[in-house]
N, C-alpha and C. Protein backbone atom coordinates (compact mmCIF):
# COMPACT_ATOMS: atom_id res chain seq x y z
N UNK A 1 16.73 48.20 14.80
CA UNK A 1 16.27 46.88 14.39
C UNK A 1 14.73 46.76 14.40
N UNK A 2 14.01 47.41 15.39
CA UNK A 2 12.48 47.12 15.48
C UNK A 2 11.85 47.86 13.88
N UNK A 3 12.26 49.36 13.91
CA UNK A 3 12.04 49.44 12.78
C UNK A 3 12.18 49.03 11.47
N UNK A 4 13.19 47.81 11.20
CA UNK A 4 13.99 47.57 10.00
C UNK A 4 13.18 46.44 9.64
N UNK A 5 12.92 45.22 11.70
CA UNK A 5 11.67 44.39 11.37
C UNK A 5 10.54 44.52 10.97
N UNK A 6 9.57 46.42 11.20
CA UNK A 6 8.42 45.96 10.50
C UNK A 6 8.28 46.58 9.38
N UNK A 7 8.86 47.07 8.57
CA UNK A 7 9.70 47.11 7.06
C UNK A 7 10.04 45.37 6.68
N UNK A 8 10.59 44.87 7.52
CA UNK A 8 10.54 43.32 6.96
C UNK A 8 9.22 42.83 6.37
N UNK A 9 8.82 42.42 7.32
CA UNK A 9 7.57 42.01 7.73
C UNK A 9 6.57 42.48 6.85
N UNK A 10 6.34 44.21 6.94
CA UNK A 10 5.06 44.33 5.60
C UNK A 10 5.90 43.98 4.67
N UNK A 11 7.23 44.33 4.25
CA UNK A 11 7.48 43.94 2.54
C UNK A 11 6.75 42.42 2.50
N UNK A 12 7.36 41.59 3.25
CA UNK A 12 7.14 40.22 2.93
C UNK A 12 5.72 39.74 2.71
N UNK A 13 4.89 40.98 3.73
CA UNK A 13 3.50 40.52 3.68
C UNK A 13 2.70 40.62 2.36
N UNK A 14 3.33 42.30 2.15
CA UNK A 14 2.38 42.81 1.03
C UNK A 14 3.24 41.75 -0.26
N UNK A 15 4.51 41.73 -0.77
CA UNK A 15 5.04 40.51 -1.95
C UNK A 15 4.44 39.46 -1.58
N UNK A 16 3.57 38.71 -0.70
CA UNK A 16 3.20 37.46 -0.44
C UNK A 16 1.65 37.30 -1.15
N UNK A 17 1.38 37.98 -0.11
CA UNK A 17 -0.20 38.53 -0.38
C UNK A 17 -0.98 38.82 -1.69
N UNK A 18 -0.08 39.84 -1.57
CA UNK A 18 -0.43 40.84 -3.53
C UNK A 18 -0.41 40.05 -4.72
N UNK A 19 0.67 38.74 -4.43
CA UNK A 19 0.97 37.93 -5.49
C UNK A 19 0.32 36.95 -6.03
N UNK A 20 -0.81 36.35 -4.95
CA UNK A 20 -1.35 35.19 -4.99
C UNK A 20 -2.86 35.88 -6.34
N UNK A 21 -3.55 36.91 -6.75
CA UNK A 21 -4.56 36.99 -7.33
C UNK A 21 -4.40 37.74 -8.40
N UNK A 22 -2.55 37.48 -9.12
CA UNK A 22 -2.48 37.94 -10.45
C UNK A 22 -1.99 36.87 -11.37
N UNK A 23 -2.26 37.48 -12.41
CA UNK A 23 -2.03 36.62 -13.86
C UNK A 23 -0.77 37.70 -14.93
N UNK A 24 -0.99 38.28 -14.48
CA UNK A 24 0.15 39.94 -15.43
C UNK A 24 1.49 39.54 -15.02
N UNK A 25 2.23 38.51 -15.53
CA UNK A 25 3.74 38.62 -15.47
C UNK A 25 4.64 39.57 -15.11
N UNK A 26 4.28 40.48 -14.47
CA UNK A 26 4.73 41.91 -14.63
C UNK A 26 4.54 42.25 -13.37
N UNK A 27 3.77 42.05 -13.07
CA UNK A 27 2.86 42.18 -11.75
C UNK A 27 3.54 40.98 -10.70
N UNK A 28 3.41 40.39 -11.12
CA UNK A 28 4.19 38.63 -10.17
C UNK A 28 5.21 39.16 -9.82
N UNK A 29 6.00 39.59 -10.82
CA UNK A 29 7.37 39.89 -10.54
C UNK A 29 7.81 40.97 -9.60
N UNK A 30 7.13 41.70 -10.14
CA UNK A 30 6.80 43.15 -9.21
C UNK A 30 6.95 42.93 -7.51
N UNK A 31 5.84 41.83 -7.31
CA UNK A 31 5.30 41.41 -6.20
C UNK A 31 6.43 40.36 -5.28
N UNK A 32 7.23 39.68 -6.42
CA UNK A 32 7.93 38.73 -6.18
C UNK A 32 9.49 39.53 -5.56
N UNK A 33 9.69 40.91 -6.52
CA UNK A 33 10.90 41.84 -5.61
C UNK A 33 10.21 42.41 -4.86
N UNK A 34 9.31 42.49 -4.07
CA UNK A 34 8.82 43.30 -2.99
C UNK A 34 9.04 42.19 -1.74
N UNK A 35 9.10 41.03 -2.27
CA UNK A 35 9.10 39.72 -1.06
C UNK A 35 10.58 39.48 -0.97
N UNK A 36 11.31 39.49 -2.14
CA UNK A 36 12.94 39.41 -2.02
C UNK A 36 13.84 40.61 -1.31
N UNK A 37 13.26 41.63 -1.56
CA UNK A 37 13.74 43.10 -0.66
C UNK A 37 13.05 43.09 0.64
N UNK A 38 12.50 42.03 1.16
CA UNK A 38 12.27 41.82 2.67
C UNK A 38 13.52 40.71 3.49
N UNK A 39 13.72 40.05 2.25
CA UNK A 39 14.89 38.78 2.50
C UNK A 39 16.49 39.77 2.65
N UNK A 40 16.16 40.59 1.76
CA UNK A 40 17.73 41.11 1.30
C UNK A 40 17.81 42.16 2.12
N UNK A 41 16.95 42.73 3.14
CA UNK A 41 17.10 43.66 4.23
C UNK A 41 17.61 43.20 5.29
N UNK A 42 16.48 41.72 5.77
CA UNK A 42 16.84 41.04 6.38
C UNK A 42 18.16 40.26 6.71
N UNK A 43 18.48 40.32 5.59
CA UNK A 43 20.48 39.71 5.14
C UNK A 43 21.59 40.88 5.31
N UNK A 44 20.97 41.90 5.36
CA UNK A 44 21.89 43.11 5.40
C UNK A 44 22.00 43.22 7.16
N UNK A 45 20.71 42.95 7.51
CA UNK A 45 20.54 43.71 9.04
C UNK A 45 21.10 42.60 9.81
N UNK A 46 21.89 41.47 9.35
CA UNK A 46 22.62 40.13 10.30
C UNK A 46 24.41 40.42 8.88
N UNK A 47 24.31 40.85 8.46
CA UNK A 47 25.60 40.30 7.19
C UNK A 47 25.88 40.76 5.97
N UNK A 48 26.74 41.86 5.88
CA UNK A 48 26.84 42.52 4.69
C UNK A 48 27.03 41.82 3.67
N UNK A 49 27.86 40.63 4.39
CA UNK A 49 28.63 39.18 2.90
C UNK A 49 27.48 38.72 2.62
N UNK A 50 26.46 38.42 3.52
CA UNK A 50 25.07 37.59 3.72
C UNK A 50 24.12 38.31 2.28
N UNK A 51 24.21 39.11 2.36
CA UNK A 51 23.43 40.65 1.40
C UNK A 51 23.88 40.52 -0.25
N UNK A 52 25.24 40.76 0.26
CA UNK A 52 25.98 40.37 -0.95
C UNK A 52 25.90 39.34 -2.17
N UNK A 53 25.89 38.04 -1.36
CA UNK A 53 25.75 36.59 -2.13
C UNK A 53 24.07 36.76 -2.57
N UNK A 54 23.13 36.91 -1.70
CA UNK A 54 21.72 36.86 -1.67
C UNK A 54 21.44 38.03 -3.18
N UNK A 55 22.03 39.31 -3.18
CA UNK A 55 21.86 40.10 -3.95
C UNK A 55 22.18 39.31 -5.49
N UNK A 56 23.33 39.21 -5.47
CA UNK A 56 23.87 38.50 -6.71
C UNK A 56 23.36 37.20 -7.33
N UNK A 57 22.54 36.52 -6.21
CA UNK A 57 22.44 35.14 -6.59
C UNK A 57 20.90 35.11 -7.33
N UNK A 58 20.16 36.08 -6.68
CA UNK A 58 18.54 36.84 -7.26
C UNK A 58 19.17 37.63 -8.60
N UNK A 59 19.99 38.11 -8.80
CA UNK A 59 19.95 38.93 -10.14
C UNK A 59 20.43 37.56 -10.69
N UNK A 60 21.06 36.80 -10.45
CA UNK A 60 20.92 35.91 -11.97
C UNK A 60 20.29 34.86 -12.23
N UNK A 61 19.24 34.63 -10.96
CA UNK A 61 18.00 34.13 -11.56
C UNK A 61 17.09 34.90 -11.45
N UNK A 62 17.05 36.22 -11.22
CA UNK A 62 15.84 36.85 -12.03
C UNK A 62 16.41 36.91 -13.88
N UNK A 63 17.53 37.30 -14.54
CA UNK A 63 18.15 37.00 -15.19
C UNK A 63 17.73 36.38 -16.55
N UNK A 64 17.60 35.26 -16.12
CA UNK A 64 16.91 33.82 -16.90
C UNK A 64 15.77 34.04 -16.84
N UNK A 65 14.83 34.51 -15.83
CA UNK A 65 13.38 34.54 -16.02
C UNK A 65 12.96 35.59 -17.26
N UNK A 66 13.85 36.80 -16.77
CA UNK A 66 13.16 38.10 -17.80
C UNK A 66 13.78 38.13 -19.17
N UNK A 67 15.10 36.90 -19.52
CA UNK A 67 15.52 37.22 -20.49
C UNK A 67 14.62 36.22 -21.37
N UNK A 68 14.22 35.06 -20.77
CA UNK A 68 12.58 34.07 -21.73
C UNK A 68 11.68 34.98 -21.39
N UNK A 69 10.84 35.67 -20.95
CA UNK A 69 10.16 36.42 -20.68
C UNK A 69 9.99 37.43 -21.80
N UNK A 70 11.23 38.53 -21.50
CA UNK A 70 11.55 39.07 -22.40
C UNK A 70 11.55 38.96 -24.32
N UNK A 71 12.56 37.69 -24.68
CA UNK A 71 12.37 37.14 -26.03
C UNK A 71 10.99 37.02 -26.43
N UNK A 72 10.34 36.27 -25.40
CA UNK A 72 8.94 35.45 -26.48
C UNK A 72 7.65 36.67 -25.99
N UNK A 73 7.74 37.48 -25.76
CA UNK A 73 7.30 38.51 -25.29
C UNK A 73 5.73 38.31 -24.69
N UNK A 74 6.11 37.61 -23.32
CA UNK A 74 5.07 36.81 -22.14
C UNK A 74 4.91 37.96 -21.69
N UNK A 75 3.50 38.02 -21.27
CA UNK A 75 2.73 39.61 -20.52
C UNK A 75 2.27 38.62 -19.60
N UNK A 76 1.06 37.84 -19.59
CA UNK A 76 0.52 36.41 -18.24
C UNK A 76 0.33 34.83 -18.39
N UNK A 77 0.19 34.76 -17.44
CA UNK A 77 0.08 33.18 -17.09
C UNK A 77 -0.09 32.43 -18.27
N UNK A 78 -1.50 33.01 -18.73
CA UNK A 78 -1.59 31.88 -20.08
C UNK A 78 -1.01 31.84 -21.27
N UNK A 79 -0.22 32.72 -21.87
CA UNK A 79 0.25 32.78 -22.83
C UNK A 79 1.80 31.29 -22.55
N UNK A 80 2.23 31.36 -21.21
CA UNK A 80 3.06 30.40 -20.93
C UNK A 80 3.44 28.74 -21.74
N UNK A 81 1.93 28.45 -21.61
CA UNK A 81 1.36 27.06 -22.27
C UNK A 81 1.70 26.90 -23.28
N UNK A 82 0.70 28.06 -24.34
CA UNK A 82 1.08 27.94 -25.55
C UNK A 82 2.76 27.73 -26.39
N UNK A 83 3.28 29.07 -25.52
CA UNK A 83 5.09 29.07 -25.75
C UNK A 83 5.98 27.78 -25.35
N UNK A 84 5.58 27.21 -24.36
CA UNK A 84 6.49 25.79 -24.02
C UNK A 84 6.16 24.55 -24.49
N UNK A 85 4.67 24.85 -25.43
CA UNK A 85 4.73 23.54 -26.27
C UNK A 85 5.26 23.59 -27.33
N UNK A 86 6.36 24.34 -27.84
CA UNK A 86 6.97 24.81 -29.31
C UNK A 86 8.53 24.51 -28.23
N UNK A 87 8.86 24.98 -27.29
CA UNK A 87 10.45 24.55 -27.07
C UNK A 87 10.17 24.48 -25.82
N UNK A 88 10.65 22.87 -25.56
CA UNK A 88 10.93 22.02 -24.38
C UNK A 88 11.93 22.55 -23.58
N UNK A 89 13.49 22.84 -24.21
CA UNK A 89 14.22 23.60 -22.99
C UNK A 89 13.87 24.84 -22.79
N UNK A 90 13.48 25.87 -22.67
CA UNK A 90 13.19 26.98 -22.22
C UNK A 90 11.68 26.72 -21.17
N UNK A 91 11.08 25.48 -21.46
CA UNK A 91 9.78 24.96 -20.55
C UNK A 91 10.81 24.84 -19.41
N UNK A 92 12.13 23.84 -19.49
CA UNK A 92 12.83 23.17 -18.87
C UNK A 92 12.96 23.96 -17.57
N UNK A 93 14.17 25.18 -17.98
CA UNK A 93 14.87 26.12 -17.54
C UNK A 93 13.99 27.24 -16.95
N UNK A 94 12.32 27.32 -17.47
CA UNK A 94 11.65 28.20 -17.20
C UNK A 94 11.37 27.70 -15.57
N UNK A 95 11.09 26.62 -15.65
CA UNK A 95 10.57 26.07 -14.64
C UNK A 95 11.41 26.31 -13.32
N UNK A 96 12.45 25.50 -13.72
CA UNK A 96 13.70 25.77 -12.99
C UNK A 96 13.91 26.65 -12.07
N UNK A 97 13.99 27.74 -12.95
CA UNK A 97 14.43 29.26 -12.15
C UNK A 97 13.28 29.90 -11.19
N UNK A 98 12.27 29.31 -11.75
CA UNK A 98 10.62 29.84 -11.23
C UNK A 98 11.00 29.46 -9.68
N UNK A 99 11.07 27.99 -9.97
CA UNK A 99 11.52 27.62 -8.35
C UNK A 99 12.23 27.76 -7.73
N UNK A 100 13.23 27.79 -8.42
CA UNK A 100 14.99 28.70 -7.47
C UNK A 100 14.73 29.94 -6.94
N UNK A 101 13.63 30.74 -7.77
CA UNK A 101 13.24 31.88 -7.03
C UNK A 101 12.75 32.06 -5.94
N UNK A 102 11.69 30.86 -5.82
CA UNK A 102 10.76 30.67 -4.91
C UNK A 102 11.65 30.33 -3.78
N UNK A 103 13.05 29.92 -3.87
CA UNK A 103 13.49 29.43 -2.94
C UNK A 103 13.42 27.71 -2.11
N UNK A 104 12.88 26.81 -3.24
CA UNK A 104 13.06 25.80 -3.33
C UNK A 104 14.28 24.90 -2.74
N UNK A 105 13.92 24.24 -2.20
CA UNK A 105 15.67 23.30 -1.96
C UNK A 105 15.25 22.24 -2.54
N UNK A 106 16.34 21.80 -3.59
CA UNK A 106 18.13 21.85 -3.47
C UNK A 106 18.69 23.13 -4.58
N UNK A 107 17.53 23.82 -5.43
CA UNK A 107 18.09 25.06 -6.16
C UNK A 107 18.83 26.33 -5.67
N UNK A 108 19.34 27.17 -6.26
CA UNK A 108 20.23 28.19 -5.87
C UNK A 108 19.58 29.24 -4.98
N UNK A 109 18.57 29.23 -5.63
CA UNK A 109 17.83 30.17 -4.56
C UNK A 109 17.21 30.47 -3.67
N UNK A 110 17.12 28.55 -2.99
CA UNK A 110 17.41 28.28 -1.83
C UNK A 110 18.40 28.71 -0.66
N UNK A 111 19.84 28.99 -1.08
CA UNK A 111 21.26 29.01 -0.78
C UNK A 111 21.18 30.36 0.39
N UNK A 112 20.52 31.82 -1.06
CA UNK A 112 21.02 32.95 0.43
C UNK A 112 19.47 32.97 1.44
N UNK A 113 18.54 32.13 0.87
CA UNK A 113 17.54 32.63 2.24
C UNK A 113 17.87 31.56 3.60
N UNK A 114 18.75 30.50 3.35
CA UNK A 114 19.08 29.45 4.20
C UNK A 114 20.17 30.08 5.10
N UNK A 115 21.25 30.74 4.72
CA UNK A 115 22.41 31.85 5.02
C UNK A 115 21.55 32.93 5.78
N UNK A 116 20.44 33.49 5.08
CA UNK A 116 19.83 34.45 6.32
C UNK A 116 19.33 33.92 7.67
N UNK A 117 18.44 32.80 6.81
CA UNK A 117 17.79 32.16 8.15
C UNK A 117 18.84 31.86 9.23
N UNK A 118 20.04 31.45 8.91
CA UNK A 118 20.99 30.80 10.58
C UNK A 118 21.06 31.78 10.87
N UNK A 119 21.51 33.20 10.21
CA UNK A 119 21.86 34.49 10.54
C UNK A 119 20.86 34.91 11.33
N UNK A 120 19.38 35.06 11.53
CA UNK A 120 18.58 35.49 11.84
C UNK A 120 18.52 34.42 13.41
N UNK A 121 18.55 33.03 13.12
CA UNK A 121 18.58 32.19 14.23
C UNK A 121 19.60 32.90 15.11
N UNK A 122 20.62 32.70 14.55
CA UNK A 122 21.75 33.20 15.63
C UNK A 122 21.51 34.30 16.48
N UNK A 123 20.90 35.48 15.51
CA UNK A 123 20.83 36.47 16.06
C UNK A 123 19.45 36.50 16.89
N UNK A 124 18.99 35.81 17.13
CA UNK A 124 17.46 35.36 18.00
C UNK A 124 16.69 36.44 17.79
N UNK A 125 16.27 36.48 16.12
CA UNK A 125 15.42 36.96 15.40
C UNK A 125 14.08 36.33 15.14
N UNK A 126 13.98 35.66 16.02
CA UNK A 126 13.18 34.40 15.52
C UNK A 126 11.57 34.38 15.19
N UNK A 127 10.70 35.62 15.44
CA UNK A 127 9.57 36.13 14.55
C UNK A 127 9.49 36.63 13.83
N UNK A 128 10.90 36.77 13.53
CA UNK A 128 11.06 37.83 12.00
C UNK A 128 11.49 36.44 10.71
N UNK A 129 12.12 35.65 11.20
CA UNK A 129 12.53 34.44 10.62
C UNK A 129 11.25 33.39 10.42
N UNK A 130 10.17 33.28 11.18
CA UNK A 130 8.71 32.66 11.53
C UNK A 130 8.20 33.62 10.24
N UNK A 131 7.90 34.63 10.17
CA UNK A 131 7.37 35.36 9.59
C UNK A 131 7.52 35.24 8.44
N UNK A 132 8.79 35.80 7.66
CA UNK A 132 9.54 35.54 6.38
C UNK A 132 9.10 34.17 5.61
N UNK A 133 9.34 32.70 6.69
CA UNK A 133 8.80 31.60 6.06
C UNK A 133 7.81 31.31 5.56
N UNK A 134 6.68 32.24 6.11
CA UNK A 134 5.57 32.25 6.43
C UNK A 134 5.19 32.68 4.59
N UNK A 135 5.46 33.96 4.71
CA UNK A 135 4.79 34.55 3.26
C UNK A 135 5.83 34.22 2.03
N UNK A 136 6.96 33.48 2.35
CA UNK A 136 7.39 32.67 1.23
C UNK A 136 7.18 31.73 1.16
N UNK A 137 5.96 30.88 1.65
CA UNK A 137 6.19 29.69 1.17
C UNK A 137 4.37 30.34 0.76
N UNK A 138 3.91 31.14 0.96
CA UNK A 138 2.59 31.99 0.01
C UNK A 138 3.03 32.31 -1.15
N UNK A 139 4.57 32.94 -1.54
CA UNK A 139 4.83 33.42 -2.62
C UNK A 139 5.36 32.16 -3.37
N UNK A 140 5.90 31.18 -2.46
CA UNK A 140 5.88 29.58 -3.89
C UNK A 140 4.80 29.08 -4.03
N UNK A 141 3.67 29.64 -3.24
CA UNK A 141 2.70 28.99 -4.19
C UNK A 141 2.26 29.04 -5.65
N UNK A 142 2.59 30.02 -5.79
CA UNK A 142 2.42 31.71 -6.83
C UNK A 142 3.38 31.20 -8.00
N UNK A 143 4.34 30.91 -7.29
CA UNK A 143 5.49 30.47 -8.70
C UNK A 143 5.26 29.19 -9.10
N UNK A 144 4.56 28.03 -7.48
CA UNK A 144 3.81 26.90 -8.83
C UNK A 144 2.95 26.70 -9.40
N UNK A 145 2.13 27.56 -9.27
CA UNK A 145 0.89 28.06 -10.44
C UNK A 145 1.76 28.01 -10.87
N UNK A 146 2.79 28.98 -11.51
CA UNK A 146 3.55 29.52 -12.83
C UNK A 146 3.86 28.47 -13.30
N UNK A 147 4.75 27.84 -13.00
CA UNK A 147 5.41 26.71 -13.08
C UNK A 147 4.61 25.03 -13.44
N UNK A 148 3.52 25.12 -13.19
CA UNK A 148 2.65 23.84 -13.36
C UNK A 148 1.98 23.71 -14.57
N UNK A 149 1.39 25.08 -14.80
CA UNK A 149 1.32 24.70 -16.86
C UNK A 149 2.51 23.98 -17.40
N UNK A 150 3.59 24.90 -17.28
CA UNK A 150 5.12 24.19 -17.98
C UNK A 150 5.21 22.99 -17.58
N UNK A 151 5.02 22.35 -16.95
CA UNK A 151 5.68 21.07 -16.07
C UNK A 151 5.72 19.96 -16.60
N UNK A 152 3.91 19.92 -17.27
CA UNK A 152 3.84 18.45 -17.75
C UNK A 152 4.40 18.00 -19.07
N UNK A 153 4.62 16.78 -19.18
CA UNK A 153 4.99 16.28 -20.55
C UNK A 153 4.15 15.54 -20.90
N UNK A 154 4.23 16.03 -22.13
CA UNK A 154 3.20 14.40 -23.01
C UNK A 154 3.55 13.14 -23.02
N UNK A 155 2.96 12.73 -22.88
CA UNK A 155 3.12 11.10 -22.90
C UNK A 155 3.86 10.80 -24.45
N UNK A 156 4.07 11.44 -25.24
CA UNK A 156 4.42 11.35 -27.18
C UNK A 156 5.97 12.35 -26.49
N UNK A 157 6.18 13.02 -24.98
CA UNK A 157 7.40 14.21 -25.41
C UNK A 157 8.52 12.94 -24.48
N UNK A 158 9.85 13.28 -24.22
CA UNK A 158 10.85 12.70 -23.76
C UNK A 158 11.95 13.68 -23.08
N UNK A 159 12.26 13.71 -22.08
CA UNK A 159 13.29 14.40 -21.87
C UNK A 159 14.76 14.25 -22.69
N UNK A 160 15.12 12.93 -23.39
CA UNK A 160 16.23 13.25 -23.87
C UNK A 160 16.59 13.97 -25.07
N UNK A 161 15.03 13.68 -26.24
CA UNK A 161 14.67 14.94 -27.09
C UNK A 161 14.96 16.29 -26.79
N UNK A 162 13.99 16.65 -25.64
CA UNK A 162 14.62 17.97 -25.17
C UNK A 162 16.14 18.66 -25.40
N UNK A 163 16.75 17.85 -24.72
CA UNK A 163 18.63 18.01 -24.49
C UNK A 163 19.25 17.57 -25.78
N UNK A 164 18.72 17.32 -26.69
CA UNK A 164 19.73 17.02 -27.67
C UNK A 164 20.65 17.99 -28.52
N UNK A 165 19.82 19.20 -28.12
CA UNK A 165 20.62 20.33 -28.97
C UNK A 165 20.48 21.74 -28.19
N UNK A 166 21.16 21.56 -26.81
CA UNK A 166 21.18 22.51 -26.02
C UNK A 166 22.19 23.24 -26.41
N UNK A 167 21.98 24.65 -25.87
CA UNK A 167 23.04 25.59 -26.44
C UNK A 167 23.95 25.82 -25.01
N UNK A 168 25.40 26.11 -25.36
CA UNK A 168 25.84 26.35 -24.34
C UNK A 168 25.47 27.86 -23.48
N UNK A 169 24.98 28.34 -24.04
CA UNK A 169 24.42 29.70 -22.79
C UNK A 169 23.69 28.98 -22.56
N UNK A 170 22.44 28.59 -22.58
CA UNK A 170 21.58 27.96 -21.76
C UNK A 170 21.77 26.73 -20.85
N UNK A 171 23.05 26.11 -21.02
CA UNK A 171 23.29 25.47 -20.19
C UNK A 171 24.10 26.16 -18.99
N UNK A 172 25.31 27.10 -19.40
CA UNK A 172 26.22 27.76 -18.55
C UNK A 172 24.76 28.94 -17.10
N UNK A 173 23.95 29.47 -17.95
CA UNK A 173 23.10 30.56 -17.20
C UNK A 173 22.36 29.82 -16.10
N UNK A 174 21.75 28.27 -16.74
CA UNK A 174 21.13 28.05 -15.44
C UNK A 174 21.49 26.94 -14.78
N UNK A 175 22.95 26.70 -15.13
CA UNK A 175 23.49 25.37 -14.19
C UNK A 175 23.87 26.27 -12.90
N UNK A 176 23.59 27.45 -12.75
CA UNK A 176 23.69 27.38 -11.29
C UNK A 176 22.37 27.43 -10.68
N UNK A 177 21.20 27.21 -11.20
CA UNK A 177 19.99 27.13 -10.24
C UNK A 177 19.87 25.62 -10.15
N UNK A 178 20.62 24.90 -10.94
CA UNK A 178 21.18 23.37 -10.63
C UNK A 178 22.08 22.56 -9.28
N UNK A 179 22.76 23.60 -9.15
CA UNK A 179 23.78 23.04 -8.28
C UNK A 179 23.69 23.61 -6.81
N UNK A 180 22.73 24.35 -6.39
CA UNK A 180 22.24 25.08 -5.17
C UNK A 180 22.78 24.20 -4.14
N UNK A 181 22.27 23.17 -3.73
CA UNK A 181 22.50 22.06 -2.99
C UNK A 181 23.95 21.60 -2.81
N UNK A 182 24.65 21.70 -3.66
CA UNK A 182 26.44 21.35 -3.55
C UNK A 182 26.52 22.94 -2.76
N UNK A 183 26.35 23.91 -3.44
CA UNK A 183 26.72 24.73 -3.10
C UNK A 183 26.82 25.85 -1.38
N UNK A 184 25.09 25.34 -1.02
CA UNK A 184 24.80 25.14 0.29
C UNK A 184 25.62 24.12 1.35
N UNK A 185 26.10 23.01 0.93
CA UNK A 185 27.24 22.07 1.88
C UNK A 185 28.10 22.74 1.84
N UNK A 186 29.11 23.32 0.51
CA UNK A 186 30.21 23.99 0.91
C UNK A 186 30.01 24.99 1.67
N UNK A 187 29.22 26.31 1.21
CA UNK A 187 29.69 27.71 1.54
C UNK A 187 29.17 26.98 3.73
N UNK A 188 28.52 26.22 4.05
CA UNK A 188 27.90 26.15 5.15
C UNK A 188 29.16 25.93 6.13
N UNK A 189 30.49 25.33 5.46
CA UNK A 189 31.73 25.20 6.22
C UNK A 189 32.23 26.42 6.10
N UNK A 190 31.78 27.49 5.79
CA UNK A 190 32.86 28.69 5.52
C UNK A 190 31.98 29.81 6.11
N UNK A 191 30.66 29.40 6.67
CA UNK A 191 29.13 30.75 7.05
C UNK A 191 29.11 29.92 8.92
C-alpha cells in the first residue's frame, strides 16, 4: 500500500499540475488521464467493483469529449469559441462532460470518485484521500477554463432554440453525465 500511495499521489500531482499551463487539447487530456489513473488505482487498492464502475463511467465520458473533439477537429482552447457559436448543443453537452470529468457534483463523474472517497475513508486512508482532493479540484480548474468560453449565451441565443432538434444519440450518450446525482443516492444504498 505505501508504495501504491506514492504512485497515487505523484500521478495526481503531476495530472494536476502539468494541466493548469496548457492550451493543446491533447495535452489536457493527456494530463487529465494521468489524474484519473491516480483515482482508478486508488479504487482498485479499496474495491475491485469500486475500479470497475469508476473505469467504465470515465470511458464514457471521455467518450463524448473525444468524439466532439474528434468530428470538428479541436487541437486547443481557442479554436473551442469559434466551433460553439455555429451549434449550441454540442456547446451544451461539451460543457457538460468537461465537468462530469472534472468530477463535479451532481454529474456522473462525480459518482466513482465519491465511491472511492468512503472507500478510502473507511479504509483510514485519509492523506491519500486529502491529497487526491487536493489536485482535483487543480485539475477542475483546468476544465473550467475549458468550459467557460462555451458557457455563455447571448443575450439574442435561448436555451429552448438549442433543444429543438436534438438527436437521439446525443441525448441517449450524455444523459448519463445528467443523472449522476440520482444515481449516487441509489448505488449509496447498495456501496
Amino acid at each position: 500500500p505505501t508504495f501504491l500511495s506514492i504512485i497515487i499521489i505523484f500521478s495526481s500531482m503531476v495530472g494536476g499540475l502539468q494541466g493548469l499551463n496548457q492550451i493543446c487539447m491533447r495535452k489536457i487530456m493527456a494530463y487529465s488521464s494521468i489524474n484519473h489513473v491516480s483515482w482508478m488505482v486508488s479504487a482498485l487498492l479499496n474495491s475491485a467493483s469500486v475500479w470497475f464502475y469508476y473505469f467504465i463511467i470515465y470511458c464514457i465520458i471521455n467518450l463524448n469529449i473525444i468524439i466532439i473533439l474528434g468530428n470538428y477537429n479541436i487541437y486547443y482552447i481557442k479554436q473551442l469559441s469559434k466551433l460553439f457559436s455555429f451549434n449550441k448543443k454540442n456547446k451544451f453537452f461539451f460543457m457538460l462532460n468537461f465537468l462530469s470529468l472534472g468530477g463535479l457534483p451532481p454529474f456522473l463523474g462525480f459518482f466513482p470518485k465519491w465511491m472511492t472517497m468512503n472507500h478510502m475513508i473507511v479504509n483510514n486512508y485519509y492523506v491519500l484521500a486529502v491529497t487526491l482532493i487536493i489536485f482535483t479540484l487543480i485539475s477542475l480548474y483546468f476544465y473550467t477554463r475549458i468550459t467557460f468560453a462555451s458557457f455563455t449565451i447571448n443575450s439574442e441565443e435561448s436555451l429552448i432554440k438549442i433543444f429543438n432538434k436534438i438527436t437521439y444519440f446525443h441525448f441517449m450518450t450524455n444523459l448519463f453525465s445528467l443523472i449522476g446525482l440520482i444515481m449516487c443516492i441509489i448505488a449509496s444504498n447498495f456501496f
